[in-house]
Protein backbone atom coordinates (compact mmCIF):
# COMPACT_ATOMS: atom_id res chain seq x y z
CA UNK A 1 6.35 25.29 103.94
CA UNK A 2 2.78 25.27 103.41
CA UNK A 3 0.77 26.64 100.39
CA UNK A 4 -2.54 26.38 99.98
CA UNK A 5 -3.28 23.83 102.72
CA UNK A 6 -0.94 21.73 100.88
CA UNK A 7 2.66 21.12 102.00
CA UNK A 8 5.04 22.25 99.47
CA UNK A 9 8.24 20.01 99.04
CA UNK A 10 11.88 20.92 97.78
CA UNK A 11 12.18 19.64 94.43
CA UNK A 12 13.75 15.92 93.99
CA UNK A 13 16.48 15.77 92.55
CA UNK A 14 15.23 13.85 89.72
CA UNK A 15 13.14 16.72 88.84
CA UNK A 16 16.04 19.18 88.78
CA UNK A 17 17.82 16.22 85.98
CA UNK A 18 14.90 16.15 84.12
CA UNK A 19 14.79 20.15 84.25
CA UNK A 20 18.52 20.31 83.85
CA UNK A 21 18.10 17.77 80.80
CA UNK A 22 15.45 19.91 78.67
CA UNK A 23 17.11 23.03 79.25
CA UNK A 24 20.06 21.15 77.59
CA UNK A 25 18.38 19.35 74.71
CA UNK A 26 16.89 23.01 73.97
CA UNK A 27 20.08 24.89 73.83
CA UNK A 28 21.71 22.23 71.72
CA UNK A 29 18.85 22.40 69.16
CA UNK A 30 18.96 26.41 69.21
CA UNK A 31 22.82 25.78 68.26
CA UNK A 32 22.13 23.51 65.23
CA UNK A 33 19.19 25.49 64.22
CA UNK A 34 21.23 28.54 64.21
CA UNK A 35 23.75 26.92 61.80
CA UNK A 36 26.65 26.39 64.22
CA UNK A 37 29.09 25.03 61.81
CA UNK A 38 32.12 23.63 64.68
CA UNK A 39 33.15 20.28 63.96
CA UNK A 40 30.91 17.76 62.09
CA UNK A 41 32.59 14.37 62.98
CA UNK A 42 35.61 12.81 63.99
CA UNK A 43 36.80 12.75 60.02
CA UNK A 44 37.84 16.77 60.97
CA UNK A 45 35.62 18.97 58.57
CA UNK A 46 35.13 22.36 60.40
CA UNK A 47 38.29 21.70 61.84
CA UNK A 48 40.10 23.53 58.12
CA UNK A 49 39.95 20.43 56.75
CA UNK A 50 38.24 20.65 53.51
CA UNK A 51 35.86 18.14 51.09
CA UNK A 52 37.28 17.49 48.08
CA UNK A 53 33.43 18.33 46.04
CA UNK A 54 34.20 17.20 42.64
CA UNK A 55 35.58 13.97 43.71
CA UNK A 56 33.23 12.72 47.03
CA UNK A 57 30.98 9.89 46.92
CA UNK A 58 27.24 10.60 48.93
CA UNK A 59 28.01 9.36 51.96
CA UNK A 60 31.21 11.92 51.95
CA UNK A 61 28.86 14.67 51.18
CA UNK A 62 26.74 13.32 54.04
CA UNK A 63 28.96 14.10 56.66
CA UNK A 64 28.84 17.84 56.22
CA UNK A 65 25.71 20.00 58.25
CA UNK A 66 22.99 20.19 56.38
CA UNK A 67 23.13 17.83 53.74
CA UNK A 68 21.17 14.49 54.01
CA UNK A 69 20.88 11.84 51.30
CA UNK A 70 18.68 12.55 49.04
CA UNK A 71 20.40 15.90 49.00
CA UNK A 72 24.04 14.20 48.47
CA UNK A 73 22.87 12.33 45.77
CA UNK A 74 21.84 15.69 43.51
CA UNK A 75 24.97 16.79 44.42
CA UNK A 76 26.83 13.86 42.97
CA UNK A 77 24.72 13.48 40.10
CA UNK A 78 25.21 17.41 39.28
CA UNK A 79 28.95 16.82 39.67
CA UNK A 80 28.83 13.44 37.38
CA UNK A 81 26.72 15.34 35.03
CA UNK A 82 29.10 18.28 34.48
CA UNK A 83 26.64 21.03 35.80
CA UNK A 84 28.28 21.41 38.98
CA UNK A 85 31.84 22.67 38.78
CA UNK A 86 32.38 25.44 41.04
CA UNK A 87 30.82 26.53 44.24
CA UNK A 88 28.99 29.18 43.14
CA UNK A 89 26.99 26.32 41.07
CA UNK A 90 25.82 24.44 44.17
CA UNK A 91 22.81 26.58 44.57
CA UNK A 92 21.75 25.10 41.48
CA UNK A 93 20.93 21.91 43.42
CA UNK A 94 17.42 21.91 44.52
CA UNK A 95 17.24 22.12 48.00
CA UNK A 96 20.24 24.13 48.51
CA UNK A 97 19.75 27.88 49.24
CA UNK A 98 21.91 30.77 49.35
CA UNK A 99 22.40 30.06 53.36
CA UNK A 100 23.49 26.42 53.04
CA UNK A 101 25.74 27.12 50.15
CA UNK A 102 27.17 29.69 52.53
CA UNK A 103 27.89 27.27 55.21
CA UNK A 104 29.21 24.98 53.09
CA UNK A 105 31.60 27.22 50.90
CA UNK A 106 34.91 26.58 53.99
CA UNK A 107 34.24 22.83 53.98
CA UNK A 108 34.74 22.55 50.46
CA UNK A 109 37.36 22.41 47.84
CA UNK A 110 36.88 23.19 44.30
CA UNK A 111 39.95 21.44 42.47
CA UNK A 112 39.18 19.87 38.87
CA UNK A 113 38.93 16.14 38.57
């Protein structure tokens, strides 16, 4: 086929992987922007397994979505502390908004110390 006094090829096929891959990377980061909350990690949570809050160390509270370090270390602090005792006390923890705290609430399991 010729365009433009140019001949046009098919495309290689290592354009259609490289195509193939960014249309892939893309949808996966729509899904975990949208707050697709399907299995975290091979230890089960999203799978009705649930956290046990007021007893997890940081790196516990680091394997749910959402919740980095820094983040897991207010939340064990606030728990250590006494402020954080029930769920609806998470969104105390700055950096933690009503939509995370949402996510969150059937990973988690509330049962005193």
């Amino acid at each position: 086929m010729i365009l433009s006094g140019r001949q046009h090829r098919p495309a290689s096929r290592w354009s259609v992987a490289v195509i193939v891959s960014i249309l892939i990377v893309s949808s996966l980061h729509a899904v975990v922007q949208s707050g697709w909350s399907g299995p975290v990690s091979e230890t089960g949570w999203g799978t009705g397994e649930r956290l046990e809050a007021l007893q997890a160390s940081s790196s516990q509270w680091q394997v749910l979505p959402g919740i980095g370090e820094v983040l897991s270390r207010r939340i064990v602090h606030g728990v250590r502390s006494g402020a954080l005792q029930k769920h609806e006390d998470l969104i105390e923890v700055r950096g933690i908004g009503p939509v995370l705290s949402r996510r969150l609430k059937p990973l988690l399991a509330w049962h005193s110390k």
